[in-house]
Each structure stands twice: as structure tokens, then as C-alpha cells.
PDB file of N, CA and C in Angstrom:
ATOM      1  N   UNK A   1    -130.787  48.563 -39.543  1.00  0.00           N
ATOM      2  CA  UNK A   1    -131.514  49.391 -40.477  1.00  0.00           C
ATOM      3  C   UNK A   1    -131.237  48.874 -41.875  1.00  0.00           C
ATOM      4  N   UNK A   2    -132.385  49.236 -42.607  1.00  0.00           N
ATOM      5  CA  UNK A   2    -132.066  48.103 -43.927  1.00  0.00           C
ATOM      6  C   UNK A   2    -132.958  49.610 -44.900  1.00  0.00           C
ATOM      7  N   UNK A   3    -132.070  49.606 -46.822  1.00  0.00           N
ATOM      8  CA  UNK A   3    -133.178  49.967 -47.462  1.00  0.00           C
ATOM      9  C   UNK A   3    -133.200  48.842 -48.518  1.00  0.00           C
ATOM     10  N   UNK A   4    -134.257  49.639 -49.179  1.00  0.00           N
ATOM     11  CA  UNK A   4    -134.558  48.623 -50.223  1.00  0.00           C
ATOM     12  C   UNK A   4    -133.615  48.610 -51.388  1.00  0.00           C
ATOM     13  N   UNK A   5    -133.454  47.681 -51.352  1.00  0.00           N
ATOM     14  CA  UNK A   5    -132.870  47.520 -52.978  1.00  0.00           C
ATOM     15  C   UNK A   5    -133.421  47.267 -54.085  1.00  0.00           C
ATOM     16  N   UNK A   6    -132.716  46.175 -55.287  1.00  0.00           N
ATOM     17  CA  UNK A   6    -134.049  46.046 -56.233  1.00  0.00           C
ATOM     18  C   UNK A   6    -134.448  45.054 -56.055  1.00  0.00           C
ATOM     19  N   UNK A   7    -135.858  45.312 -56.569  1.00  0.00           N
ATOM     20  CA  UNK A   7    -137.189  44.148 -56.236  1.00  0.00           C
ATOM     21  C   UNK A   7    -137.833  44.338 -54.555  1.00  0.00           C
ATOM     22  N   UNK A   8    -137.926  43.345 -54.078  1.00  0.00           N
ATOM     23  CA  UNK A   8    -138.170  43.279 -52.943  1.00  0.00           C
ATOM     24  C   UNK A   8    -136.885  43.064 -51.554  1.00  0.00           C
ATOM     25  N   UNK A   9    -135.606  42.984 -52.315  1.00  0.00           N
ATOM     26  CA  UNK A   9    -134.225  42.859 -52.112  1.00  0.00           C
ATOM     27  C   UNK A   9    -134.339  43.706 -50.560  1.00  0.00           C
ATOM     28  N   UNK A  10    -134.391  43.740 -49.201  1.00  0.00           N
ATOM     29  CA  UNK A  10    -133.336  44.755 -48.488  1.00  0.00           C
ATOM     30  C   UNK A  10    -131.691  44.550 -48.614  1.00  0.00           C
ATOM     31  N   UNK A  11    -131.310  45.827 -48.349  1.00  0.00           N
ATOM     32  CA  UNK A  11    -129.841  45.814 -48.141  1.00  0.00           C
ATOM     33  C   UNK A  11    -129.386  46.567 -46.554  1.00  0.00           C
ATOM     34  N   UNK A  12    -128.470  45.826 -45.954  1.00  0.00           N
ATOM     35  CA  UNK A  12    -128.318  46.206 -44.464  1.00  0.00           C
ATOM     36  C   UNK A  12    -127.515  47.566 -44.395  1.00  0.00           C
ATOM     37  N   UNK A  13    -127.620  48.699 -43.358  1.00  0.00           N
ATOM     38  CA  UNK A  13    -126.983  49.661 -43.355  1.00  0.00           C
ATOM     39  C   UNK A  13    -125.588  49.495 -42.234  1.00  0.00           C
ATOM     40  N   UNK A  14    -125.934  48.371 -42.296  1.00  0.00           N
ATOM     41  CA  UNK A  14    -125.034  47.540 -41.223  1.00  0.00           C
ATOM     42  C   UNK A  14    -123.651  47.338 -41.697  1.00  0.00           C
ATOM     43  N   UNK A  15    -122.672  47.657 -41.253  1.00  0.00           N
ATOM     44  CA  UNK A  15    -121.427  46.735 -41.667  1.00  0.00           C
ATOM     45  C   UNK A  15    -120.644  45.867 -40.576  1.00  0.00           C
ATOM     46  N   UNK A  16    -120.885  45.131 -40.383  1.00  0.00           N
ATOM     47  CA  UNK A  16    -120.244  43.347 -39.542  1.00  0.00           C
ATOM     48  C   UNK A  16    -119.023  43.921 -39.100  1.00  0.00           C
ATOM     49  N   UNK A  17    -118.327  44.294 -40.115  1.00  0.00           N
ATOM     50  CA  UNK A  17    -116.320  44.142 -40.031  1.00  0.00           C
ATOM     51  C   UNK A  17    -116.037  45.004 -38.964  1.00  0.00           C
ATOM     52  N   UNK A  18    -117.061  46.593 -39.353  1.00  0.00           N
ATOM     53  CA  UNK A  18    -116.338  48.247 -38.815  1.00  0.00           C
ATOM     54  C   UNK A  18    -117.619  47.874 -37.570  1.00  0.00           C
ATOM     55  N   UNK A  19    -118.513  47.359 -37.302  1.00  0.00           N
ATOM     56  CA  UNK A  19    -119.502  47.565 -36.452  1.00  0.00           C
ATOM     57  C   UNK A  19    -119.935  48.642 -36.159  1.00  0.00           C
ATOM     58  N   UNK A  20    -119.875  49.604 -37.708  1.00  0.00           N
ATOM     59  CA  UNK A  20    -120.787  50.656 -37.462  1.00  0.00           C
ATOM     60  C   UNK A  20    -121.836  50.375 -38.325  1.00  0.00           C
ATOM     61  N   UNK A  21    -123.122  51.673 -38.119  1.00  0.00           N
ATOM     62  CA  UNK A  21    -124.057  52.096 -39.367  1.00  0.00           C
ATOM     63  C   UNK A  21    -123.243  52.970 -40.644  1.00  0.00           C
ATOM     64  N   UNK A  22    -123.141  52.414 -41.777  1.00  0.00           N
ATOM     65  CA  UNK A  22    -122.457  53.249 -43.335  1.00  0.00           C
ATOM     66  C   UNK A  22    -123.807  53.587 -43.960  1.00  0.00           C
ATOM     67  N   UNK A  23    -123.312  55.111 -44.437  1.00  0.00           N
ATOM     68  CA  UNK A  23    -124.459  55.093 -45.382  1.00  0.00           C
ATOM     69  C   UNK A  23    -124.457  54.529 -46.721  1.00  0.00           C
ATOM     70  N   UNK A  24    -125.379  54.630 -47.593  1.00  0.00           N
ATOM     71  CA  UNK A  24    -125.485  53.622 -48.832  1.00  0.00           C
ATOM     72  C   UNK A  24    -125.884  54.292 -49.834  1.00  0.00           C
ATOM     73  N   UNK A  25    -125.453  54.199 -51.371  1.00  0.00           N
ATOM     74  CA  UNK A  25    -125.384  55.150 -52.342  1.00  0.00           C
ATOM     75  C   UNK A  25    -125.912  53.879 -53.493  1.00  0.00           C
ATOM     76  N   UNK A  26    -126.964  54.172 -54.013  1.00  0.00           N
ATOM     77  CA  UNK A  26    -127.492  53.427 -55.398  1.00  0.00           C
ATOM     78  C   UNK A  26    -127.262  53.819 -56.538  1.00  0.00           C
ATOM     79  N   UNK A  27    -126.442  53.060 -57.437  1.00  0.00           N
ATOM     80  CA  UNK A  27    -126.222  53.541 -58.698  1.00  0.00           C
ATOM     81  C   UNK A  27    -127.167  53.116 -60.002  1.00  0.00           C
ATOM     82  N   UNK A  28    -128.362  52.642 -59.586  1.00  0.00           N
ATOM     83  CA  UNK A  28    -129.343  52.304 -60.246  1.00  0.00           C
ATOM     84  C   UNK A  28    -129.969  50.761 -60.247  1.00  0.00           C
ATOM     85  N   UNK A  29    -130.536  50.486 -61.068  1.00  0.00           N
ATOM     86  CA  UNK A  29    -131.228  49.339 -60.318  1.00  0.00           C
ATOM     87  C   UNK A  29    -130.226  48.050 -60.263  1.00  0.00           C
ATOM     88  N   UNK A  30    -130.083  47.512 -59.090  1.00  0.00           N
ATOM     89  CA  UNK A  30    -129.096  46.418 -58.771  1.00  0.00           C
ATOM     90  C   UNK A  30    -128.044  46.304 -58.335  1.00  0.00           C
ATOM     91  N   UNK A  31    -127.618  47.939 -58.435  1.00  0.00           N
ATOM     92  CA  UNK A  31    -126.227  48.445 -57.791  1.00  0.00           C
ATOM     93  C   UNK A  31    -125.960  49.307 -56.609  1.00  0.00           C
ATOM     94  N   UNK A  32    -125.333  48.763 -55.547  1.00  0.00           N
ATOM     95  CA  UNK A  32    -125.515  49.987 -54.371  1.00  0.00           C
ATOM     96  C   UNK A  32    -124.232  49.508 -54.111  1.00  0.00           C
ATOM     97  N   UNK A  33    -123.980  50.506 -53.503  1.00  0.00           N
ATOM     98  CA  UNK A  33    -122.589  50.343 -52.197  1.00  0.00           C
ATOM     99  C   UNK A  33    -122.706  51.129 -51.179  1.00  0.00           C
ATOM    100  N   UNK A  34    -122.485  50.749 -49.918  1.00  0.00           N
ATOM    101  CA  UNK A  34    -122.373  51.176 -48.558  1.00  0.00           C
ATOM    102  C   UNK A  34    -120.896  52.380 -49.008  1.00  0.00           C
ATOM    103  N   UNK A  35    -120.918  53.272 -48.103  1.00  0.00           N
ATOM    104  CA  UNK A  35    -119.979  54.914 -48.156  1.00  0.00           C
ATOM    105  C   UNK A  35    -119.607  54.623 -46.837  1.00  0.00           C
ATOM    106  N   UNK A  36    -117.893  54.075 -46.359  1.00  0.00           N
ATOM    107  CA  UNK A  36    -117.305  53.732 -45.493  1.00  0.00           C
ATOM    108  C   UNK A  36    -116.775  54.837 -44.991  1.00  0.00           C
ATOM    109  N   UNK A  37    -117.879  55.971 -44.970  1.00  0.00           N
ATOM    110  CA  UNK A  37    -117.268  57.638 -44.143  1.00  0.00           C
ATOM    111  C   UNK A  37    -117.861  56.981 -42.691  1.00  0.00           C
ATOM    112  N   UNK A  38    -117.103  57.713 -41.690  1.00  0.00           N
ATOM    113  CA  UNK A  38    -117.465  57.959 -40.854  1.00  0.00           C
ATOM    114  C   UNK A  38    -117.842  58.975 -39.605  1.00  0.00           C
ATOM    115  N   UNK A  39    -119.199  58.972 -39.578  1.00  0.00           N
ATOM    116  CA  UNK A  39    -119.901  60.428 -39.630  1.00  0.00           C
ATOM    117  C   UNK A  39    -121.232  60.328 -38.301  1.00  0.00           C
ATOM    118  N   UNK A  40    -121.481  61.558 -38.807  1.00  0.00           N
ATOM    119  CA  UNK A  40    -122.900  61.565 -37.655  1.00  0.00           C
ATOM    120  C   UNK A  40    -123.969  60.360 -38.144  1.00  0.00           C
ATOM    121  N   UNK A  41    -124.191  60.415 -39.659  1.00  0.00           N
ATOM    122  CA  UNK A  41    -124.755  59.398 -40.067  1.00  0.00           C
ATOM    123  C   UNK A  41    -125.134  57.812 -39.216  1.00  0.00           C
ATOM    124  N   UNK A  42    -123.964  57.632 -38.870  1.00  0.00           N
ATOM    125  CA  UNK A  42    -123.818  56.326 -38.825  1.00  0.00           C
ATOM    126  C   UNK A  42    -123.895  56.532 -36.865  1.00  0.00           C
ATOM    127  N   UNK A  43    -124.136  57.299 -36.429  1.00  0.00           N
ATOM    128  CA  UNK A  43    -124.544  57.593 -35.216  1.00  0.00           C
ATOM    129  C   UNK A  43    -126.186  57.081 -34.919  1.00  0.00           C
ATOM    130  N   UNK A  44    -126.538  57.706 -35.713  1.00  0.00           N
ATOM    131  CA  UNK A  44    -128.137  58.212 -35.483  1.00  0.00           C
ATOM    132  C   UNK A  44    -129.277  56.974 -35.116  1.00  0.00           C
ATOM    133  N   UNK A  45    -128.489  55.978 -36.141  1.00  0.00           N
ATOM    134  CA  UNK A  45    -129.410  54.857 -35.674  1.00  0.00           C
ATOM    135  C   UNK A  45    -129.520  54.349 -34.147  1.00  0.00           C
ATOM    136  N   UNK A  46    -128.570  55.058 -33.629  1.00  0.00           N
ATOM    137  CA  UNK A  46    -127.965  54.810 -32.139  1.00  0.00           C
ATOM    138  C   UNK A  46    -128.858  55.276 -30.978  1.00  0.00           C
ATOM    139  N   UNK A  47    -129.592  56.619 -31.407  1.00  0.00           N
ATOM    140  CA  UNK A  47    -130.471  57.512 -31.059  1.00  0.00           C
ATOM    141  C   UNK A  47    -131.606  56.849 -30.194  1.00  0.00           C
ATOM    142  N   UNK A  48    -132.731  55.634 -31.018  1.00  0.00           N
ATOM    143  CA  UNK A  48    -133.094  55.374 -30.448  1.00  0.00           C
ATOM    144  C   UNK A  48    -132.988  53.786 -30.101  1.00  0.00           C
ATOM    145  N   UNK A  49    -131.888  53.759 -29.307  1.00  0.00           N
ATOM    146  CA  UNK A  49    -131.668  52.097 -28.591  1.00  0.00           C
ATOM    147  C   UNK A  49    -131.687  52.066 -27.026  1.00  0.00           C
ATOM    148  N   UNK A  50    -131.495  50.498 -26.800  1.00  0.00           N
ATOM    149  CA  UNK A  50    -132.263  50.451 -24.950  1.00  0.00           C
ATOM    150  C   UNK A  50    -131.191  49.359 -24.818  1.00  0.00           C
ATOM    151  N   UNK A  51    -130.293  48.978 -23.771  1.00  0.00           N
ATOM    152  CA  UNK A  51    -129.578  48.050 -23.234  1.00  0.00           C
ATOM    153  C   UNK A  51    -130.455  47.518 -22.168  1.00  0.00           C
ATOM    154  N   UNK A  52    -131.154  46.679 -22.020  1.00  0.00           N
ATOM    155  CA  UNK A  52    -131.495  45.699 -21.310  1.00  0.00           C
ATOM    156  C   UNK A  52    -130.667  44.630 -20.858  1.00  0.00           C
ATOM    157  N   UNK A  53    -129.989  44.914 -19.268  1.00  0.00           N
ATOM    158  CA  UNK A  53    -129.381  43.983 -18.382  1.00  0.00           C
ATOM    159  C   UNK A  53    -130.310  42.954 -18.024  1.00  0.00           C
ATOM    160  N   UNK A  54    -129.030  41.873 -17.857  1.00  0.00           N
ATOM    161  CA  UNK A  54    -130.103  41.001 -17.871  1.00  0.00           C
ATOM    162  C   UNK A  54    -130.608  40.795 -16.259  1.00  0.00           C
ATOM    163  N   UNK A  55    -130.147  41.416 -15.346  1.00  0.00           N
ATOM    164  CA  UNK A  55    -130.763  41.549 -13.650  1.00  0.00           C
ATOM    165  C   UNK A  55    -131.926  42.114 -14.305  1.00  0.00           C
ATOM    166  N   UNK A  56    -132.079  43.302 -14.783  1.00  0.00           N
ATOM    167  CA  UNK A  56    -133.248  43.781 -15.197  1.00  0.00           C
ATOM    168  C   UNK A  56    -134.409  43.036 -15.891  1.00  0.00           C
ATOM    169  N   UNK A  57    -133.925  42.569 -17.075  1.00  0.00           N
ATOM    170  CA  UNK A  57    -134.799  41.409 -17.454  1.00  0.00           C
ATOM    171  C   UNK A  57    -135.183  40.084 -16.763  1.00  0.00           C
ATOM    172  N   UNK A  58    -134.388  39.721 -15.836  1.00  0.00           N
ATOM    173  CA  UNK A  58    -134.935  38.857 -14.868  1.00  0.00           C
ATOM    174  C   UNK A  58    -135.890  39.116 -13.957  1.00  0.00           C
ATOM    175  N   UNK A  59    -136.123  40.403 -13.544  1.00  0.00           N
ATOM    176  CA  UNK A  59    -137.454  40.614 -12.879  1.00  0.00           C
ATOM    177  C   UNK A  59    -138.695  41.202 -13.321  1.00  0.00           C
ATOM    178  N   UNK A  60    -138.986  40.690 -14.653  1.00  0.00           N
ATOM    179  CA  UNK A  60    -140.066  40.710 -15.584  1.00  0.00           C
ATOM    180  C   UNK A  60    -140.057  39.543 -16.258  1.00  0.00           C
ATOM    181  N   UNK A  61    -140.161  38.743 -15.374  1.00  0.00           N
ATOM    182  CA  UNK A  61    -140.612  37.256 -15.978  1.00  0.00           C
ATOM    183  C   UNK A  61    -141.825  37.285 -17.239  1.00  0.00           C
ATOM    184  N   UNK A  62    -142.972  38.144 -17.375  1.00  0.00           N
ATOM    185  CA  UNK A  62    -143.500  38.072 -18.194  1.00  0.00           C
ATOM    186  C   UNK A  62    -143.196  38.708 -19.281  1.00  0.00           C
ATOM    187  N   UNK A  63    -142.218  39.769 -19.230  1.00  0.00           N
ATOM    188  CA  UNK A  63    -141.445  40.155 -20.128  1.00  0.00           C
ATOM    189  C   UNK A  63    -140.453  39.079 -21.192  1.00  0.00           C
ATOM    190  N   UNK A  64    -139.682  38.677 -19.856  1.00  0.00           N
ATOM    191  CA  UNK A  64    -139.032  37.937 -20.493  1.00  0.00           C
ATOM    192  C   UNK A  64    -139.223  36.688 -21.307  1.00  0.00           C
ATOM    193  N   UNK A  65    -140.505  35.920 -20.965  1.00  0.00           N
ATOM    194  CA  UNK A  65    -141.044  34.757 -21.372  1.00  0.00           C
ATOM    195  C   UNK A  65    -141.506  35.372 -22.897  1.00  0.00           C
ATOM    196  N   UNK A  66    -142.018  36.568 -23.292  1.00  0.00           N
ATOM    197  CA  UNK A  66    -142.739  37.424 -24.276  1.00  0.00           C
ATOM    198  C   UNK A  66    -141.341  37.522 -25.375  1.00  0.00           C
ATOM    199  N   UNK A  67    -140.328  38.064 -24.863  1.00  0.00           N
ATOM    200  CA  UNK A  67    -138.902  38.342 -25.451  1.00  0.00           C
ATOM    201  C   UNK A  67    -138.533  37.542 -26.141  1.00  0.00           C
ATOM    202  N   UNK A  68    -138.500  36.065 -25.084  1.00  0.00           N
ATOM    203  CA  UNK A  68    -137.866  34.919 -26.134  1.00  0.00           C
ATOM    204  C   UNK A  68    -138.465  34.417 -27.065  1.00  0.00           C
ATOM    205  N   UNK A  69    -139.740  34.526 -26.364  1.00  0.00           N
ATOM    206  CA  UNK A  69    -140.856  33.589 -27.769  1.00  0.00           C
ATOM    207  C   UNK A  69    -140.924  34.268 -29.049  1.00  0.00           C
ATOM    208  N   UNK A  70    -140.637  36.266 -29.108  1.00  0.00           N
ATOM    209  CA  UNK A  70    -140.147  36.574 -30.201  1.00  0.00           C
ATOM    210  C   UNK A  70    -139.160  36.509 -31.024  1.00  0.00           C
ATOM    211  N   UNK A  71    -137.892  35.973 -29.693  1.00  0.00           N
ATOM    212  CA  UNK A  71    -136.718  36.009 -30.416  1.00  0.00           C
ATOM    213  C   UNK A  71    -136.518  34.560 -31.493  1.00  0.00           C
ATOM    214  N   UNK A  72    -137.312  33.789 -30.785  1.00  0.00           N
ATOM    215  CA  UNK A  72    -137.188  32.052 -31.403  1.00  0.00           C
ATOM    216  C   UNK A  72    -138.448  31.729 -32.578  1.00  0.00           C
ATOM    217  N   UNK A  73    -139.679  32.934 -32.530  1.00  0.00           N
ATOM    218  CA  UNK A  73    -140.574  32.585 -33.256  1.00  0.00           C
ATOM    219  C   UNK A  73    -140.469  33.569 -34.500  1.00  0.00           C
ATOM    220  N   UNK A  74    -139.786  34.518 -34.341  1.00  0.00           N
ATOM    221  CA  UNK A  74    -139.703  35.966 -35.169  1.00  0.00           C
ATOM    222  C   UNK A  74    -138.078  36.072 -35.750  1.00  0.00           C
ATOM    223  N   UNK A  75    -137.326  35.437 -35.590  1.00  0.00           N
ATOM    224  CA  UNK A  75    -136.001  35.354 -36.081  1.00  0.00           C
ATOM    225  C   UNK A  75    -135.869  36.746 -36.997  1.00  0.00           C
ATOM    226  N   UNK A  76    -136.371  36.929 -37.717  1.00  0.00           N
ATOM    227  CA  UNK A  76    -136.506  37.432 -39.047  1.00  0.00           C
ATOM    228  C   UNK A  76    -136.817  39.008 -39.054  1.00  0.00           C
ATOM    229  N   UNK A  77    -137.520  39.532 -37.812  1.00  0.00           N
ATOM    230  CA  UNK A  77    -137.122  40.720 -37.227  1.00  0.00           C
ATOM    231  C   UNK A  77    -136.451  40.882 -36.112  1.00  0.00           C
ATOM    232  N   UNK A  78    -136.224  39.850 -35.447  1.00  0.00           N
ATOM    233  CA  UNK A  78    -135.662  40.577 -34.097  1.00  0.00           C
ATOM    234  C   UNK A  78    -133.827  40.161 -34.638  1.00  0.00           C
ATOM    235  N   UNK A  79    -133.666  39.451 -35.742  1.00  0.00           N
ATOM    236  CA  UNK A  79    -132.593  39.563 -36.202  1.00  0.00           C
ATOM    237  C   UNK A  79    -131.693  41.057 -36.564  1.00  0.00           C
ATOM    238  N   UNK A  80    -133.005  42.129 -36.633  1.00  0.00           N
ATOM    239  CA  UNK A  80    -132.545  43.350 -37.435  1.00  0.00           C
ATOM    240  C   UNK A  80    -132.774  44.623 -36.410  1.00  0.00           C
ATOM    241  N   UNK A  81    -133.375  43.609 -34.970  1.00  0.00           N
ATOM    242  CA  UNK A  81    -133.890  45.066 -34.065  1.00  0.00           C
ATOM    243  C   UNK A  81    -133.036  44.533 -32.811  1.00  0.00           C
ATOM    244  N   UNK A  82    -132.421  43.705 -32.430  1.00  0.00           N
ATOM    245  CA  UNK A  82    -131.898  43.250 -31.228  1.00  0.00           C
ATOM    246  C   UNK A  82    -130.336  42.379 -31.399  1.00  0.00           C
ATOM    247  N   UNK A  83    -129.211  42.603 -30.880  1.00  0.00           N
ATOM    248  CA  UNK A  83    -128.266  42.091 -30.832  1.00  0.00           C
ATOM    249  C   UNK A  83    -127.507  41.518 -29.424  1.00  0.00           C
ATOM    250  N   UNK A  84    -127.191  40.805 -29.653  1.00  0.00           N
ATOM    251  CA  UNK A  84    -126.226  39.753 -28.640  1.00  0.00           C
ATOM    252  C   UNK A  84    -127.547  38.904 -27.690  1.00  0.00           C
ATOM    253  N   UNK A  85    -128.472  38.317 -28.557  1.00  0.00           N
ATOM    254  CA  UNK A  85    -129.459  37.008 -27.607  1.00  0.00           C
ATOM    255  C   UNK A  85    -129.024  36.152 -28.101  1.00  0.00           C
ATOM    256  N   UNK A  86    -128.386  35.793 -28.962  1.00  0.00           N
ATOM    257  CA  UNK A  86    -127.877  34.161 -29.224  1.00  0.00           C
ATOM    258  C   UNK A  86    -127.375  33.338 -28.417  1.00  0.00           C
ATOM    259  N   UNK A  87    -126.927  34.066 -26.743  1.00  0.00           N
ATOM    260  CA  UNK A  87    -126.214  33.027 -25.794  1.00  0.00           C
ATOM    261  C   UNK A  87    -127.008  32.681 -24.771  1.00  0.00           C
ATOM    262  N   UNK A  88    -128.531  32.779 -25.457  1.00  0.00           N
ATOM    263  CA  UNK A  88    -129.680  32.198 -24.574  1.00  0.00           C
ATOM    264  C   UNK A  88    -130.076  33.104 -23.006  1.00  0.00           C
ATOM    265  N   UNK A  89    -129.232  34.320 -23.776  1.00  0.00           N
ATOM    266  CA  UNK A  89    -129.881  35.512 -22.554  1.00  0.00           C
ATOM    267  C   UNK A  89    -129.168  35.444 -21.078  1.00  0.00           C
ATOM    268  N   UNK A  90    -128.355  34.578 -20.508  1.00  0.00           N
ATOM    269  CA  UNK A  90    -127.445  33.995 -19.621  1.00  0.00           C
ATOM    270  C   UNK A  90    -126.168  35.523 -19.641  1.00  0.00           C
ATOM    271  N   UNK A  91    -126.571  36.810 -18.944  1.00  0.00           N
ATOM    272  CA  UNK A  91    -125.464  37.186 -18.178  1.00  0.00           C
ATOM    273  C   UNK A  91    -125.072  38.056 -19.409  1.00  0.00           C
ATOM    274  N   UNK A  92    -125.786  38.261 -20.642  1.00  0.00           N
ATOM    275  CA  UNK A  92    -125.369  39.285 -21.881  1.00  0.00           C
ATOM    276  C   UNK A  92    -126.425  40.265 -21.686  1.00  0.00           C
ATOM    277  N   UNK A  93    -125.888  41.619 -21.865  1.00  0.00           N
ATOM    278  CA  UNK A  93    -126.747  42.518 -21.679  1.00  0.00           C
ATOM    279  C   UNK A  93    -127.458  42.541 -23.321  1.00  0.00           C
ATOM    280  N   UNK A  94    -128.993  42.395 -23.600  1.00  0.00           N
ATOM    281  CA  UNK A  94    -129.324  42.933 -24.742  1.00  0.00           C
ATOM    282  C   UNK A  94    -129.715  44.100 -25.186  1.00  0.00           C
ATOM    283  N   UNK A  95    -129.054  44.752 -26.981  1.00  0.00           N
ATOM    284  CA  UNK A  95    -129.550  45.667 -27.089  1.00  0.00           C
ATOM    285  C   UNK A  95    -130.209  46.015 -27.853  1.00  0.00           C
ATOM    286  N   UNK A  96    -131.419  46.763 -27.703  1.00  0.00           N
ATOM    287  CA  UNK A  96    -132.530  47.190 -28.260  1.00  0.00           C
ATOM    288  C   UNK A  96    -132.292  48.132 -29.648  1.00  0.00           C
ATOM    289  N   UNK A  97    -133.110  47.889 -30.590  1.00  0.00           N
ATOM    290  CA  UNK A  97    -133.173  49.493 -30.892  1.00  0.00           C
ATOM    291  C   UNK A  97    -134.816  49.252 -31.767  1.00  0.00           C
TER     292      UNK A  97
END
């Protein structure tokens, strides 16, 4: 989940380190910081996600052929809607949201 920042800027609601969702507080134009509470907040984005095994995805070949060609042609969203395909889909469950 991303908002905007300034200009055309997103900023991720993401934090890497805690691998949760933080919420994010703007102090005007150019300045934000993520709020390292941890809360229902940072739940919610959770709400609506899908774990796709990959037995499962193996028996939707046309699925799956559809999946990758987004994941390799679309980088740029499925970077921000899908996590753990970087190991070429081999035995990692992916998850949706």
C-alpha cells in the first residue's frame, strides 16, 4: 500500500525491517514519516490477501502462464500487490493482496 507524497512521489506503507503495514503522518509538503505503533492499522491491509500454493497454481496452467507474464512484464505493480515470486515460483507459496 502506498500514499502519495509530494508531486507525483508514492511513499510505501510498508516497512522491510518490522514486516509490518505503519501508518504515515505528513508534515507538509516533502515531509512524512511512517508511526512505528503497532495496531489494528497495520492489520487491515491483511484483510484482503490470497496465498496461492504453488500445487494450486500448478493446476491452472493458464493461470499460471497469465501470472508470470505479469510478474516479468508489469514489475512495477505486481512489485506492490504480490510477494515472494522472485524464486521463479518453484515450491514458494505466493501472496496476493
Amino acid at each position: 500500500m502506498t500514499y502519495k507524497g509530494e508531486g507525483d512521489n508514492e511513499l510505501s506503507l510498508w516497512n522491510e525491517e518490522d514486516g509490518l503495514y505503519y501508518d504515515a503522518i505528513q508534515f507538509g509538503p516533502g515531509r512524512s514519516q511512517q508511526l512505528a505503533i503497532r495496531s489494528l492499522v497495520g492489520l487491515i491491509p491483511l484483510y484482503a490477501t490470497l496465498t496461492l500454493e504453488p500445487s494450486v497454481i500448478n493446476r491452472f496452467p493458464g493461470f499460471k502462464k497469465r501470472m508470470e507474464w505479469f510478474i516479468d512484464n508489469r514489475p512495477e505493480v505486481a512489485h506492490r500487490n504480490m510477494a515472494n515470486m522472485r524464486s521463479k515460483y518453484l515450491n514458494v507459496p505466493i501472496f496476493l493482496t
